[in-house]
PDB file of N, CA and C in Angstrom:
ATOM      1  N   UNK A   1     133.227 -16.872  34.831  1.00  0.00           N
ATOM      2  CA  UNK A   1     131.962 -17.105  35.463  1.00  0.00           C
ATOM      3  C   UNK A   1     131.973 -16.672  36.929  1.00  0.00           C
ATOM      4  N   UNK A   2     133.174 -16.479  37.673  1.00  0.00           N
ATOM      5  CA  UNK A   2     133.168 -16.642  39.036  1.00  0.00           C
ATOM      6  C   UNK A   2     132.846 -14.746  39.196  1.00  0.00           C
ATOM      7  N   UNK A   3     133.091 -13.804  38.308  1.00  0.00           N
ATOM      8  CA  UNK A   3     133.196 -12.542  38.191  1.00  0.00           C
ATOM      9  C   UNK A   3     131.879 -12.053  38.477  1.00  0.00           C
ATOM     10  N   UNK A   4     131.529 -12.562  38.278  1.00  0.00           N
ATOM     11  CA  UNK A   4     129.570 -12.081  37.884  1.00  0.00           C
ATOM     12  C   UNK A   4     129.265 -12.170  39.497  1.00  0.00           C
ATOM     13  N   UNK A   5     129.516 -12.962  39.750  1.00  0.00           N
ATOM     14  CA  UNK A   5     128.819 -13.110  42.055  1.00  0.00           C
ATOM     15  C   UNK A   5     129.391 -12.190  42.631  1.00  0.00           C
ATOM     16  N   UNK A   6     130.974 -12.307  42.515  1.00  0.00           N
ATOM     17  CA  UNK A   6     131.694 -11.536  43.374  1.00  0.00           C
ATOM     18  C   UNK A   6     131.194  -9.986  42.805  1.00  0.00           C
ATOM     19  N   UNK A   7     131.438  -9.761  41.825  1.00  0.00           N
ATOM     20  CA  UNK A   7     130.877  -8.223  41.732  1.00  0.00           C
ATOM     21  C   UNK A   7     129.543  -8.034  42.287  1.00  0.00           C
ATOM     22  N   UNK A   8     128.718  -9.082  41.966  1.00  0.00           N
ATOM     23  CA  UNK A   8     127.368  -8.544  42.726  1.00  0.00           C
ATOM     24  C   UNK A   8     127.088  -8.690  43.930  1.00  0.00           C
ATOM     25  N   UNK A   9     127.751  -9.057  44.709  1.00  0.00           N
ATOM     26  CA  UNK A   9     128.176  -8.973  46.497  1.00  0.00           C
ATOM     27  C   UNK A   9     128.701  -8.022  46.889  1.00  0.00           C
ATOM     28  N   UNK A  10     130.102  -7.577  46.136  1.00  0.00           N
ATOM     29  CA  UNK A  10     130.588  -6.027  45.763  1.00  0.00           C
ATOM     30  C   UNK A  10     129.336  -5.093  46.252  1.00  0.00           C
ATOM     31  N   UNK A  11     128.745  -5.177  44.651  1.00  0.00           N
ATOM     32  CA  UNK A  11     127.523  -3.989  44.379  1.00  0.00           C
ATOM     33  C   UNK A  11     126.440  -4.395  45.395  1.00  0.00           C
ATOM     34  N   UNK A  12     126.228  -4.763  45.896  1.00  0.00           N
ATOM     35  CA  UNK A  12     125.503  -5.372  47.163  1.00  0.00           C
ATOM     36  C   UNK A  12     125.543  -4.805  48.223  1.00  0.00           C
ATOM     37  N   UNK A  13     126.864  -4.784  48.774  1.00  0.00           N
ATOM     38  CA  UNK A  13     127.456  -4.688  49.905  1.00  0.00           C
ATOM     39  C   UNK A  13     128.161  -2.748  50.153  1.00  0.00           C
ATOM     40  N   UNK A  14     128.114  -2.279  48.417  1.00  0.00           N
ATOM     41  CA  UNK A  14     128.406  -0.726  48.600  1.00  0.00           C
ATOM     42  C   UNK A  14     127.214  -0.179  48.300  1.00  0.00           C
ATOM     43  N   UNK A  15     126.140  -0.767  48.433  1.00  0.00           N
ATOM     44  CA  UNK A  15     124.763  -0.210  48.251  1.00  0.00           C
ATOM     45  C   UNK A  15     123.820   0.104  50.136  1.00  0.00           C
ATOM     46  N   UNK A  16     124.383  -1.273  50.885  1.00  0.00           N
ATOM     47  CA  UNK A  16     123.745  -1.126  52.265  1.00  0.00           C
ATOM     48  C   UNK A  16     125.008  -0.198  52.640  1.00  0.00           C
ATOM     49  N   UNK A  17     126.459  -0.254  52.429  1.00  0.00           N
ATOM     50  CA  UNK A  17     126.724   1.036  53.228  1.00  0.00           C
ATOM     51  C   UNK A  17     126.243   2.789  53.186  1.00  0.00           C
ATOM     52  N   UNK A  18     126.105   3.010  51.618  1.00  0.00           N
ATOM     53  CA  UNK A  18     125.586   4.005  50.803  1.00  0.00           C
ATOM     54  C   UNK A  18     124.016   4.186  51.454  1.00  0.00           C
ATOM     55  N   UNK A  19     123.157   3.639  51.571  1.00  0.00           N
ATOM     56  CA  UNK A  19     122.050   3.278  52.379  1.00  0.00           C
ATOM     57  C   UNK A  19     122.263   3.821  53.453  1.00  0.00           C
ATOM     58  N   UNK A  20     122.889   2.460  54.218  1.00  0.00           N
ATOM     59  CA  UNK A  20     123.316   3.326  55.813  1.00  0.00           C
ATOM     60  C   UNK A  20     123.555   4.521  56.112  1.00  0.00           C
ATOM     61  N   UNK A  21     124.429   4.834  55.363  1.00  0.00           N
ATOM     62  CA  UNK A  21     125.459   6.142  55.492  1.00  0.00           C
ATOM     63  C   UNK A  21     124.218   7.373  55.599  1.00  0.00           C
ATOM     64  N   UNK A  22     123.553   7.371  55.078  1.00  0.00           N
ATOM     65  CA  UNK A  22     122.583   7.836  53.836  1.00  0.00           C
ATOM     66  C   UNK A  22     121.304   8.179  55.289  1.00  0.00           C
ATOM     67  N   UNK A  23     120.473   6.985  55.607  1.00  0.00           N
ATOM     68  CA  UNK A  23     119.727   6.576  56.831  1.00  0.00           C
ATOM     69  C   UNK A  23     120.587   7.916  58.123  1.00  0.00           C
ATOM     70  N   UNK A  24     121.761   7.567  58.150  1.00  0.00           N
ATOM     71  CA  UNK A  24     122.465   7.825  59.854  1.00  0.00           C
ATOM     72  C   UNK A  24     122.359   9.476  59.729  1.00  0.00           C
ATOM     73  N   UNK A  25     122.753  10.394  58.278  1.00  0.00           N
ATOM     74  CA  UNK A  25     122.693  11.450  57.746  1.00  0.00           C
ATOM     75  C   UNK A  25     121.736  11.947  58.014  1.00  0.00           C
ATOM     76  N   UNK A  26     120.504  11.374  57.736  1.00  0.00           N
ATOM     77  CA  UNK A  26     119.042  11.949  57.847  1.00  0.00           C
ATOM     78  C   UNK A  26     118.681  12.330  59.032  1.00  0.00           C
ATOM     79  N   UNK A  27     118.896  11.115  60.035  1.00  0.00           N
ATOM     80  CA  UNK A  27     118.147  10.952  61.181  1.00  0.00           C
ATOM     81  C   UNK A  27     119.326  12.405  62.377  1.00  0.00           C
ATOM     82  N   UNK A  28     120.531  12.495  62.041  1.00  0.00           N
ATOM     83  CA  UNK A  28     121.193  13.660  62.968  1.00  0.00           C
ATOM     84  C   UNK A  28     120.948  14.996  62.160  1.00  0.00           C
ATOM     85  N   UNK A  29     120.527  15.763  60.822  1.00  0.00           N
ATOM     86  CA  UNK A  29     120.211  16.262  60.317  1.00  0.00           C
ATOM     87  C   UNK A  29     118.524  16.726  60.655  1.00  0.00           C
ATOM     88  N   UNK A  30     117.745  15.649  61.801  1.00  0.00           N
ATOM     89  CA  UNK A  30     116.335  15.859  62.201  1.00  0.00           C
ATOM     90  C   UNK A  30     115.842  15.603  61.097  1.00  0.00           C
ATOM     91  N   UNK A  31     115.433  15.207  60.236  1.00  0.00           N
ATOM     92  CA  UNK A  31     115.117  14.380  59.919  1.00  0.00           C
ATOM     93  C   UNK A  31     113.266  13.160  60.219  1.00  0.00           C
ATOM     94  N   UNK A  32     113.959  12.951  61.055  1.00  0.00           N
ATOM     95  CA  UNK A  32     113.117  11.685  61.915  1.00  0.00           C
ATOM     96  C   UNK A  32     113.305  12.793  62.938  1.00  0.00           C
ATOM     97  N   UNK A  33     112.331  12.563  64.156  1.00  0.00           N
ATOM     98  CA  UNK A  33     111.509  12.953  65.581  1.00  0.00           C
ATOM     99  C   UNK A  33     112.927  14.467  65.820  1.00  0.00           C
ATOM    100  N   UNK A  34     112.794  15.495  65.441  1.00  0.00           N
ATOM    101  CA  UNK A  34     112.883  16.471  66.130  1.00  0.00           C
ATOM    102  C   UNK A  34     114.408  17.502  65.780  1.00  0.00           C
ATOM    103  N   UNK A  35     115.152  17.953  66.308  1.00  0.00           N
ATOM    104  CA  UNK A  35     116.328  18.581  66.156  1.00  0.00           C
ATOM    105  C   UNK A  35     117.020  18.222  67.405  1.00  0.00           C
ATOM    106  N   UNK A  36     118.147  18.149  67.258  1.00  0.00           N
ATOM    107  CA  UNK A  36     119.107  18.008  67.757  1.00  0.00           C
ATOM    108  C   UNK A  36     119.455  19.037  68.268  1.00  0.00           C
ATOM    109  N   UNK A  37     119.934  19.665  69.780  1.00  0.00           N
ATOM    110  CA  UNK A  37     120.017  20.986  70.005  1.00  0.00           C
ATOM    111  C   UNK A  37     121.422  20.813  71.593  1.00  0.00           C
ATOM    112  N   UNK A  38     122.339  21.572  71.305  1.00  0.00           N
ATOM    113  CA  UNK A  38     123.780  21.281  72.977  1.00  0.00           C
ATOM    114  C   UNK A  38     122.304  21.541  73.778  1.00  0.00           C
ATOM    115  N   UNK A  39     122.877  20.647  75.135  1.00  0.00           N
ATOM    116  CA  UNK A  39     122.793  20.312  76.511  1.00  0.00           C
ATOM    117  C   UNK A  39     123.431  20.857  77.298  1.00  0.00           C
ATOM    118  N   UNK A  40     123.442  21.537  77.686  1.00  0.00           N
ATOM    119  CA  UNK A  40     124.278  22.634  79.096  1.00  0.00           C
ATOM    120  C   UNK A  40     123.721  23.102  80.063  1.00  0.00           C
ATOM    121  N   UNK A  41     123.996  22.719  81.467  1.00  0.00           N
ATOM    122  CA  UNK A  41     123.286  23.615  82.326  1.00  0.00           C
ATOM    123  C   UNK A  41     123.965  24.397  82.778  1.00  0.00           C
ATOM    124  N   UNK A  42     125.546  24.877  82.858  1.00  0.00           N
ATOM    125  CA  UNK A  42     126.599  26.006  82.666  1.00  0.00           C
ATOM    126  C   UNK A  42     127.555  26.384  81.754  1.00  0.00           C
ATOM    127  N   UNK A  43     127.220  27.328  81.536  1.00  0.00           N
ATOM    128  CA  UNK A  43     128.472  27.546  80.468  1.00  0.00           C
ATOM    129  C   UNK A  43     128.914  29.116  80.917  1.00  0.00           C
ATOM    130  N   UNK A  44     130.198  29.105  81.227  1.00  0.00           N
ATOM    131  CA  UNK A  44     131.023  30.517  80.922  1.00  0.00           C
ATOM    132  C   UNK A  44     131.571  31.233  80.378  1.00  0.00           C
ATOM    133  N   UNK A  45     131.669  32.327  80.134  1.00  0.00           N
ATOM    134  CA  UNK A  45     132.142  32.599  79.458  1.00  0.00           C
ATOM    135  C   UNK A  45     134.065  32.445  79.130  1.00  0.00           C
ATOM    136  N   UNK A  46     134.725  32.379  78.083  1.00  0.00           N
ATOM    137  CA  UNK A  46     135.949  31.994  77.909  1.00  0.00           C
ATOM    138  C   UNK A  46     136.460  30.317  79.106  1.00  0.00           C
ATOM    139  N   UNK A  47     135.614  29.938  79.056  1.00  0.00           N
ATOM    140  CA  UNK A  47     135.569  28.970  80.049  1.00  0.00           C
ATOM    141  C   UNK A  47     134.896  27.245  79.065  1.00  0.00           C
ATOM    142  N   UNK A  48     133.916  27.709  78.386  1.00  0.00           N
ATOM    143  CA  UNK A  48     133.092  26.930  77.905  1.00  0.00           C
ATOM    144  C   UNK A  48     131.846  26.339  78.558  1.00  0.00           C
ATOM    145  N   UNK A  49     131.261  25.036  78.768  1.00  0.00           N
ATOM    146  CA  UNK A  49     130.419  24.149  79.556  1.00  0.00           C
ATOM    147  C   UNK A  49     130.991  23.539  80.130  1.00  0.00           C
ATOM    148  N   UNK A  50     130.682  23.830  81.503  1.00  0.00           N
ATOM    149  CA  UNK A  50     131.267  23.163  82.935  1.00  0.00           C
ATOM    150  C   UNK A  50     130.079  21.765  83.156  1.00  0.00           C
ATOM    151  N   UNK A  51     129.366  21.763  82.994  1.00  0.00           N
ATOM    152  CA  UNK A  51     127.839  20.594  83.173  1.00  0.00           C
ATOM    153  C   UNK A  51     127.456  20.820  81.793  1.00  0.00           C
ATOM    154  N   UNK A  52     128.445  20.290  81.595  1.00  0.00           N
ATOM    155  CA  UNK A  52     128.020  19.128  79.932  1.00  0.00           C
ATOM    156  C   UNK A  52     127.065  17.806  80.081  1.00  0.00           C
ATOM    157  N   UNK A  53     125.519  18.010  79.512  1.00  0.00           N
ATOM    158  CA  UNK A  53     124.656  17.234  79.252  1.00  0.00           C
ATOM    159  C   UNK A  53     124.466  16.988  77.993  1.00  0.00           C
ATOM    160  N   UNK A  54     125.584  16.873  77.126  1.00  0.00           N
ATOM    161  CA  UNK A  54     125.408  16.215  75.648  1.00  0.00           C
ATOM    162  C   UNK A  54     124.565  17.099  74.624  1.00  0.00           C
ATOM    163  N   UNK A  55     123.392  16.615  74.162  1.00  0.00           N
ATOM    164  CA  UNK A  55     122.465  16.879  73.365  1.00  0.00           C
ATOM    165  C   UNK A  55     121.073  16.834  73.983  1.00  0.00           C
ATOM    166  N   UNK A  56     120.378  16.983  73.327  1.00  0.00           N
ATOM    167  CA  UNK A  56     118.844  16.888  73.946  1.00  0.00           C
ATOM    168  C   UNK A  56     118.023  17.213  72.053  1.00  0.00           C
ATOM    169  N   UNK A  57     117.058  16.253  71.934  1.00  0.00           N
ATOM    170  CA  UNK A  57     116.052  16.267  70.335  1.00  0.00           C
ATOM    171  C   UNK A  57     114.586  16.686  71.210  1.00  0.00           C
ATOM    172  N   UNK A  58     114.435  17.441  69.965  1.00  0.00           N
ATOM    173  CA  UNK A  58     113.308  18.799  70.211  1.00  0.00           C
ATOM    174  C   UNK A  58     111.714  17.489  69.981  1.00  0.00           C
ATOM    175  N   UNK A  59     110.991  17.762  70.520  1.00  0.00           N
ATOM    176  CA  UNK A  59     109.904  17.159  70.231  1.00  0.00           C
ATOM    177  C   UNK A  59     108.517  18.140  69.208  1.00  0.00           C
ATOM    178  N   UNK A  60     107.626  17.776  68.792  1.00  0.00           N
ATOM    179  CA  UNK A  60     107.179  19.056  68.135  1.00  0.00           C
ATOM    180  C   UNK A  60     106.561  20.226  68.666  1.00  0.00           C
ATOM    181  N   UNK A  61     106.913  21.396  68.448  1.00  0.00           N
ATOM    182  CA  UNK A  61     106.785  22.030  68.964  1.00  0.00           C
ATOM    183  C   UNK A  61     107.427  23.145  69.826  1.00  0.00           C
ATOM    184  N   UNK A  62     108.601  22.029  69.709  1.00  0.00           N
ATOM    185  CA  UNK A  62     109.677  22.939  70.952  1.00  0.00           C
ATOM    186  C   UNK A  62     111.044  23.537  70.082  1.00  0.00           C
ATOM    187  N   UNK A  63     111.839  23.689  70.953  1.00  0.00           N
ATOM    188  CA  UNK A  63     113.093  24.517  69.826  1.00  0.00           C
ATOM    189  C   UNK A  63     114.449  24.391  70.326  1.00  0.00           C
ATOM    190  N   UNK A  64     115.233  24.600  69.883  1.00  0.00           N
ATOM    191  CA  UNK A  64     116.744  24.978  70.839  1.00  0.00           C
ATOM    192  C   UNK A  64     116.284  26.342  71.679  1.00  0.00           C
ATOM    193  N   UNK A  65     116.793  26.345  72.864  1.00  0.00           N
ATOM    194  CA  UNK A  65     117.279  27.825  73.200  1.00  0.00           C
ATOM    195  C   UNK A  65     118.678  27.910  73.933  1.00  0.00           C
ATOM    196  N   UNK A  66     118.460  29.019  74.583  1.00  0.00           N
ATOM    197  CA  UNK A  66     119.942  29.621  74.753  1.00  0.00           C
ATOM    198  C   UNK A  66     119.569  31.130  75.817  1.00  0.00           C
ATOM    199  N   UNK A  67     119.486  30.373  77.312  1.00  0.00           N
ATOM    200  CA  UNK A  67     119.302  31.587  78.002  1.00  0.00           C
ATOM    201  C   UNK A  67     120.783  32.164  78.722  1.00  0.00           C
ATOM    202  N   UNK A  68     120.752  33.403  78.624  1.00  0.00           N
ATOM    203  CA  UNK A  68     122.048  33.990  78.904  1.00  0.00           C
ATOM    204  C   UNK A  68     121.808  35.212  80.116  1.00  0.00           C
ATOM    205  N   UNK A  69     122.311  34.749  80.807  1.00  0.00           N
ATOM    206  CA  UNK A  69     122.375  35.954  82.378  1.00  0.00           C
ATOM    207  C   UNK A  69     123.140  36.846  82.134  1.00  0.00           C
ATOM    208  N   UNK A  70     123.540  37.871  82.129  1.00  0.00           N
ATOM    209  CA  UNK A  70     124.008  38.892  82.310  1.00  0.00           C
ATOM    210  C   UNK A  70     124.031  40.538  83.631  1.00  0.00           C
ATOM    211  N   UNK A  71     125.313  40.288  84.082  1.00  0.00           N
ATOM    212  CA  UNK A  71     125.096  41.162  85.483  1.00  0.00           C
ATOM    213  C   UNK A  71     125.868  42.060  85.434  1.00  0.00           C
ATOM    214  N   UNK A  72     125.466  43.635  85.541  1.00  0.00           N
ATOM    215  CA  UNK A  72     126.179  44.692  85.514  1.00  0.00           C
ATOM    216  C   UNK A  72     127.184  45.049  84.206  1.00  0.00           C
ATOM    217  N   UNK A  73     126.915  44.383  83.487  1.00  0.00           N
ATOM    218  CA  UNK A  73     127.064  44.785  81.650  1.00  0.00           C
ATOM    219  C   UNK A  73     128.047  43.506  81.176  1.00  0.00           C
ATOM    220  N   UNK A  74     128.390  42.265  82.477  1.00  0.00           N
ATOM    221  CA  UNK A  74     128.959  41.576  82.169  1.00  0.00           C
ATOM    222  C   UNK A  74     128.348  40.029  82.032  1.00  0.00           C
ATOM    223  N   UNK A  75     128.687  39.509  80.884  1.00  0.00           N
ATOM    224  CA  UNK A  75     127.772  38.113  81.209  1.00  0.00           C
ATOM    225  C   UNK A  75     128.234  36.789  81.947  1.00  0.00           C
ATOM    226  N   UNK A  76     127.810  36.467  82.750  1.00  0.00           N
ATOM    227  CA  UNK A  76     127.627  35.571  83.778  1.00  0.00           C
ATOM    228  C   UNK A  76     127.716  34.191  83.443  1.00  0.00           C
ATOM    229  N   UNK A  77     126.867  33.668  82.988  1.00  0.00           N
ATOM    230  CA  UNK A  77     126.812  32.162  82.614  1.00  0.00           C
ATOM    231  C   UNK A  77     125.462  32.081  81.471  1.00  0.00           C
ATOM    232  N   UNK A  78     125.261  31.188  81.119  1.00  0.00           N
ATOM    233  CA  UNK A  78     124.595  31.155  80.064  1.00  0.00           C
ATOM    234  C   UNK A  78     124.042  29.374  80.219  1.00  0.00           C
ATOM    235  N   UNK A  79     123.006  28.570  79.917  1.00  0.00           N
ATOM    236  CA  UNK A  79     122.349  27.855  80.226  1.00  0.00           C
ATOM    237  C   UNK A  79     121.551  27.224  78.333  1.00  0.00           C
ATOM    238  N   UNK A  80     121.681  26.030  78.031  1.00  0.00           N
ATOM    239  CA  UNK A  80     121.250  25.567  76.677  1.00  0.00           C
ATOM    240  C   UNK A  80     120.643  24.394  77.155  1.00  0.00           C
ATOM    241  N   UNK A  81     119.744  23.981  75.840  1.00  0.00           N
ATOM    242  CA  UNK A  81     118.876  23.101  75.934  1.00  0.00           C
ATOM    243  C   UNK A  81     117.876  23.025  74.729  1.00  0.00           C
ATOM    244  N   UNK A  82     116.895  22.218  75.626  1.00  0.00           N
ATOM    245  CA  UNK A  82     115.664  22.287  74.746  1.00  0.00           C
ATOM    246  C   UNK A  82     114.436  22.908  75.162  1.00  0.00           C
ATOM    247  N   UNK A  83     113.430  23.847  74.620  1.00  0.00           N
ATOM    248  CA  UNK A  83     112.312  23.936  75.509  1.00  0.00           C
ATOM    249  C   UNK A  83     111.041  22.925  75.362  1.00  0.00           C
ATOM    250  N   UNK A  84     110.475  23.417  76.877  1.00  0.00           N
ATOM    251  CA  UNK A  84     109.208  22.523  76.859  1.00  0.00           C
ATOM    252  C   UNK A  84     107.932  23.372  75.614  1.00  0.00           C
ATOM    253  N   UNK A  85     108.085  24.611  75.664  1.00  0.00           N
ATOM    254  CA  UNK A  85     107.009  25.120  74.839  1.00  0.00           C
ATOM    255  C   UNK A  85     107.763  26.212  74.534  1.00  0.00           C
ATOM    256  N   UNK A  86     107.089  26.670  73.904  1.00  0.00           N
ATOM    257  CA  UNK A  86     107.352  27.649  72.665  1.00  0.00           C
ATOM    258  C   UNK A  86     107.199  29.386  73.868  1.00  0.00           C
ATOM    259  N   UNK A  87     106.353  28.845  74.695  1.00  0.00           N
ATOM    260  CA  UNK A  87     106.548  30.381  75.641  1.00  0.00           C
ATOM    261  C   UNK A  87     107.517  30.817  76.196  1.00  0.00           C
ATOM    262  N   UNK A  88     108.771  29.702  76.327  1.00  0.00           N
ATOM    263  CA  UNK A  88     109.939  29.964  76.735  1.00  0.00           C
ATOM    264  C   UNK A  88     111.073  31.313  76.287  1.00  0.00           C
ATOM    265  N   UNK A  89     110.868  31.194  74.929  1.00  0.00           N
ATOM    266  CA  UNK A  89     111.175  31.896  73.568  1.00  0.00           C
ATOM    267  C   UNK A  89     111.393  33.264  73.628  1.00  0.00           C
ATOM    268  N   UNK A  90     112.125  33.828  73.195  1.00  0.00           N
ATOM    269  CA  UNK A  90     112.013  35.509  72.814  1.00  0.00           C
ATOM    270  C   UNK A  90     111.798  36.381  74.146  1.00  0.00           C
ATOM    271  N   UNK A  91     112.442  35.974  75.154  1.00  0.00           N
ATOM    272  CA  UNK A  91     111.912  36.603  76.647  1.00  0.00           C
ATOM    273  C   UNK A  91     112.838  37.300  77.017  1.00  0.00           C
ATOM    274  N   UNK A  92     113.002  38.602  77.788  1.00  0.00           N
ATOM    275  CA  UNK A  92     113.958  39.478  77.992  1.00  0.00           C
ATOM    276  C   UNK A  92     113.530  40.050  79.641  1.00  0.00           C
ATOM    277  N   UNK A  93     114.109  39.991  80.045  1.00  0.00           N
ATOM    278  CA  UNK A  93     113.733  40.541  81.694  1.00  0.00           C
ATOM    279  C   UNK A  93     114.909  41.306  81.959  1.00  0.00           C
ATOM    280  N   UNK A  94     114.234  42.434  82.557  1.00  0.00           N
ATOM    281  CA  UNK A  94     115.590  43.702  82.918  1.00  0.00           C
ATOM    282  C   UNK A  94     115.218  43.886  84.202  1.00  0.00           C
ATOM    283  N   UNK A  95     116.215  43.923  84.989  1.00  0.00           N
ATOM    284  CA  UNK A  95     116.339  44.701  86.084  1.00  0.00           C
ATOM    285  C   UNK A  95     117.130  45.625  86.722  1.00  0.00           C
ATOM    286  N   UNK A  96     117.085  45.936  87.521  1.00  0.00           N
ATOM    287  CA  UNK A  96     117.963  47.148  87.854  1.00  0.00           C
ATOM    288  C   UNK A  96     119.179  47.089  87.414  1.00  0.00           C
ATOM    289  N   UNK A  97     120.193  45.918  87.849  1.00  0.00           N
ATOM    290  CA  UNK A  97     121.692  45.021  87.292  1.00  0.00           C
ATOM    291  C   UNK A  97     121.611  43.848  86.583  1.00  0.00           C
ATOM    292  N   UNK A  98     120.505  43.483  86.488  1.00  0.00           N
ATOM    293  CA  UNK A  98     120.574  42.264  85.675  1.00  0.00           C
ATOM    294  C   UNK A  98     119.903  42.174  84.528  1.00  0.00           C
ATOM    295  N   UNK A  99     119.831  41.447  83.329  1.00  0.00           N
ATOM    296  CA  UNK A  99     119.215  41.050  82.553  1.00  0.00           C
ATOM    297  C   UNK A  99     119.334  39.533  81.585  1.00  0.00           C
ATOM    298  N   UNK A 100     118.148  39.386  81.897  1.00  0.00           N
ATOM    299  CA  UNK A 100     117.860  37.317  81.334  1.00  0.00           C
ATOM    300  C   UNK A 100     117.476  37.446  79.976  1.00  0.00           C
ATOM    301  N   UNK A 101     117.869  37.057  79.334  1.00  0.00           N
ATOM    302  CA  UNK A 101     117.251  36.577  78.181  1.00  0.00           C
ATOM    303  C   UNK A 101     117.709  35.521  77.401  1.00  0.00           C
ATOM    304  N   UNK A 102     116.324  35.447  76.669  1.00  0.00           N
ATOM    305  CA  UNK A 102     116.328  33.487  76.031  1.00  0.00           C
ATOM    306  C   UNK A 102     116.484  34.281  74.181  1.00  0.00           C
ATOM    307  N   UNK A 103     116.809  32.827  73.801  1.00  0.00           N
ATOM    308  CA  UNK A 103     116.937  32.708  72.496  1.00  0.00           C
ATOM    309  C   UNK A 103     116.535  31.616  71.790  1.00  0.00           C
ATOM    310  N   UNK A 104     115.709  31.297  70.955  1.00  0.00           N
ATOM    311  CA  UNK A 104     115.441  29.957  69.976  1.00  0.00           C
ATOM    312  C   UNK A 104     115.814  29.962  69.089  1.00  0.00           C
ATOM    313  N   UNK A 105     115.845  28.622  68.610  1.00  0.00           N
ATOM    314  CA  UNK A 105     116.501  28.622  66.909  1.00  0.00           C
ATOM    315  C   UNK A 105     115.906  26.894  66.583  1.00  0.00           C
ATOM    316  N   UNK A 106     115.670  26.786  65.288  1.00  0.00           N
ATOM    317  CA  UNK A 106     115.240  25.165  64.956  1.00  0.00           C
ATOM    318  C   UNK A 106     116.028  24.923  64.115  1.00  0.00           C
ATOM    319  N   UNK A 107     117.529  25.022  64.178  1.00  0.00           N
ATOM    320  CA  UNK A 107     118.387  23.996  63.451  1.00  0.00           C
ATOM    321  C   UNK A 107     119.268  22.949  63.834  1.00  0.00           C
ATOM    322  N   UNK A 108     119.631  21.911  63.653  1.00  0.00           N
ATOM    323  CA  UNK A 108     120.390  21.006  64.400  1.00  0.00           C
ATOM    324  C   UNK A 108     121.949  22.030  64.914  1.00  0.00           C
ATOM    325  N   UNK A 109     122.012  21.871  66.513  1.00  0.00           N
ATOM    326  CA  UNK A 109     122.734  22.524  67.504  1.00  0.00           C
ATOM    327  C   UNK A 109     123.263  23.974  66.837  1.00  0.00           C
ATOM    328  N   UNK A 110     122.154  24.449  66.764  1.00  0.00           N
ATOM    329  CA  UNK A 110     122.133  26.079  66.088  1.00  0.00           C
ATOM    330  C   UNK A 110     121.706  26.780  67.853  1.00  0.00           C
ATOM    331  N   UNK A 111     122.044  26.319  68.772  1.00  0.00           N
ATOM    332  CA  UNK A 111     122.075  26.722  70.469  1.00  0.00           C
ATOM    333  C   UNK A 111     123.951  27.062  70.720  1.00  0.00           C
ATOM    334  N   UNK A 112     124.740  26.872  70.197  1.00  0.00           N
ATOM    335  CA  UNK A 112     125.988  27.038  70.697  1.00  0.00           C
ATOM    336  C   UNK A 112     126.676  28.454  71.332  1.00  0.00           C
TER     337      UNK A 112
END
């Protein structure tokens, strides 16, 4: 008789972790409110992110990007985040030695 509770506390108790597990999956997957996208306001090259700001979740509308400087055919530093709007996006500026350009993407930290 005592078999019957304890298993169903068991099955109880591997159902809210399975749940949980399940819930925590969704919500970093975006899921719930937005994408998940790296935080950087430097990054170098063979160096990595020097101003590591974690993560940053996209609100609707907006995206990962990934703007990258480049000077005299060599690249410089590079800058991640989230944007405020969508005009940020797909932008390329040339100049005489330099050239900026951005990049978007909407997958969780598809900015790296």
């Amino acid at each position: 008789m005592s078999f019957y509770p304890s298993f169903l506390a068991r099955n109880l108790r591997m159902r809210r972790i399975v749940f949980g597990g399940a819930f925590i999956l969704f919500c970093l997957l975006g899921g719930v409110g937005g994408v998940i996208c790296r935080s950087c306001n430097l990054s170098i090259p063979f160096h990595g992110c020097l101003l590591d700001f974690g993560t940053c979740r996209t609100k609707p509308g907006q995206y990962c990007i990934k703007e990258v400087h480049i000077k005299d055919g060599i690249q410089w530093y590079s800058v991640q985040g989230c944007t405020e709007s969508q005009d940020e996006c797909f932008k390329r500026i040339v100049t005489t030695y330099e050239i900026h350009s951005t990049h978007c993407c909407h997958r969780p930290l598809c900015n790296f």
